[in-house]
Protein backbone atom coordinates (compact mmCIF):
# COMPACT_ATOMS: atom_id res chain seq x y z
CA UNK A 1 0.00 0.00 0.00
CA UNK A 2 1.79 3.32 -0.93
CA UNK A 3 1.43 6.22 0.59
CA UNK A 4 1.26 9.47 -1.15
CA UNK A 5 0.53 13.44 -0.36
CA UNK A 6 -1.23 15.15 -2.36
CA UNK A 7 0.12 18.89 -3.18
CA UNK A 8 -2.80 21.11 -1.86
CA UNK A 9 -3.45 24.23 -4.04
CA UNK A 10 -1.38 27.21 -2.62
CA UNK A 11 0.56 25.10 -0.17
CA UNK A 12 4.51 25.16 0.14
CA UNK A 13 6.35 21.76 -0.70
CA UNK A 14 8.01 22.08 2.51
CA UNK A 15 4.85 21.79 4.17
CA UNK A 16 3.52 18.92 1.77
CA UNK A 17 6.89 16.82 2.67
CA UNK A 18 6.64 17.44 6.02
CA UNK A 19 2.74 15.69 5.93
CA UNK A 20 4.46 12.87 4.32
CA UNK A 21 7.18 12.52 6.74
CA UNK A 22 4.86 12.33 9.60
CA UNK A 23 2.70 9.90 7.25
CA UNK A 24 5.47 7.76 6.82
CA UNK A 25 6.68 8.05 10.38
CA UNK A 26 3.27 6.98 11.85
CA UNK A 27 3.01 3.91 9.37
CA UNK A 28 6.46 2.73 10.52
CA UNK A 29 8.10 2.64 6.56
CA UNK A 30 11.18 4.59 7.87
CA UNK A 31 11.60 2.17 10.75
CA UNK A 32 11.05 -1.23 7.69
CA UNK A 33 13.06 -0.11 6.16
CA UNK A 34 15.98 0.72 8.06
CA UNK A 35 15.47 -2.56 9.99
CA UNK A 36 15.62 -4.59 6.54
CA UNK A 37 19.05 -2.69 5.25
CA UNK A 38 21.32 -5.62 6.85
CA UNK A 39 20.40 -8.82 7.43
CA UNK A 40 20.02 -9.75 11.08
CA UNK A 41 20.82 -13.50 12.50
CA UNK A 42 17.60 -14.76 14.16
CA UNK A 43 18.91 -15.62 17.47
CA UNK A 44 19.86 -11.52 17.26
CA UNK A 45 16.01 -10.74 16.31
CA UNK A 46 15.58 -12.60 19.23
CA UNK A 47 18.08 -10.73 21.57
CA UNK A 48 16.53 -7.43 20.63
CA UNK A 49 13.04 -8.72 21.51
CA UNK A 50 14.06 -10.14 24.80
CA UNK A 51 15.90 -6.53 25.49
CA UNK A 52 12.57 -4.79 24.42
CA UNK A 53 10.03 -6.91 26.43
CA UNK A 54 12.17 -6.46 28.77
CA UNK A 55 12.98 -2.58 28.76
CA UNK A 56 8.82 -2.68 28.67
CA UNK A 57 8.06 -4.46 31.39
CA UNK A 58 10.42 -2.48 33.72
CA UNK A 59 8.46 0.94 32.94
CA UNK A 60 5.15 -0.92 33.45
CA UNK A 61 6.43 -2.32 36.71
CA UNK A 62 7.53 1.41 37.52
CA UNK A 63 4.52 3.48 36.20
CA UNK A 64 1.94 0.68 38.55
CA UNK A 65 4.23 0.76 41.49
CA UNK A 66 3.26 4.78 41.59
């Protein structure tokens, strides 16, 4: 699914990019995308899951212990 801006009449292209930056942003494309540029061993996916979860976890634990 692509995503596109469309140019609205009168509007700077600065202002058009910017839409699609935050487009892209919120879609995660950027993120894909960088993630895909080098392949990654599994058991390192899995690492960097493990080290997510568990960076999570540890600001749930904090924000319910408040």
């Amino acid at each position: 699914m692509p995503v596109d801006v469309k140019v609205r009449k009168g509007e700077p292209m600065e202002k058009a990019l910017r839409r699609l930056k935050k487009k892209l942003d919120r879609e995660g494309v950027i993120r894909d995308v960088r993630a895909k540029r080098y392949f990654e061993k599994p058991c390192e996916v899995r690492r960097r899951k493990r080290k997510v979860a568990a960076f999570s976890n540890m600001l749930r634990q904090r924000y319910e212990s408040m």
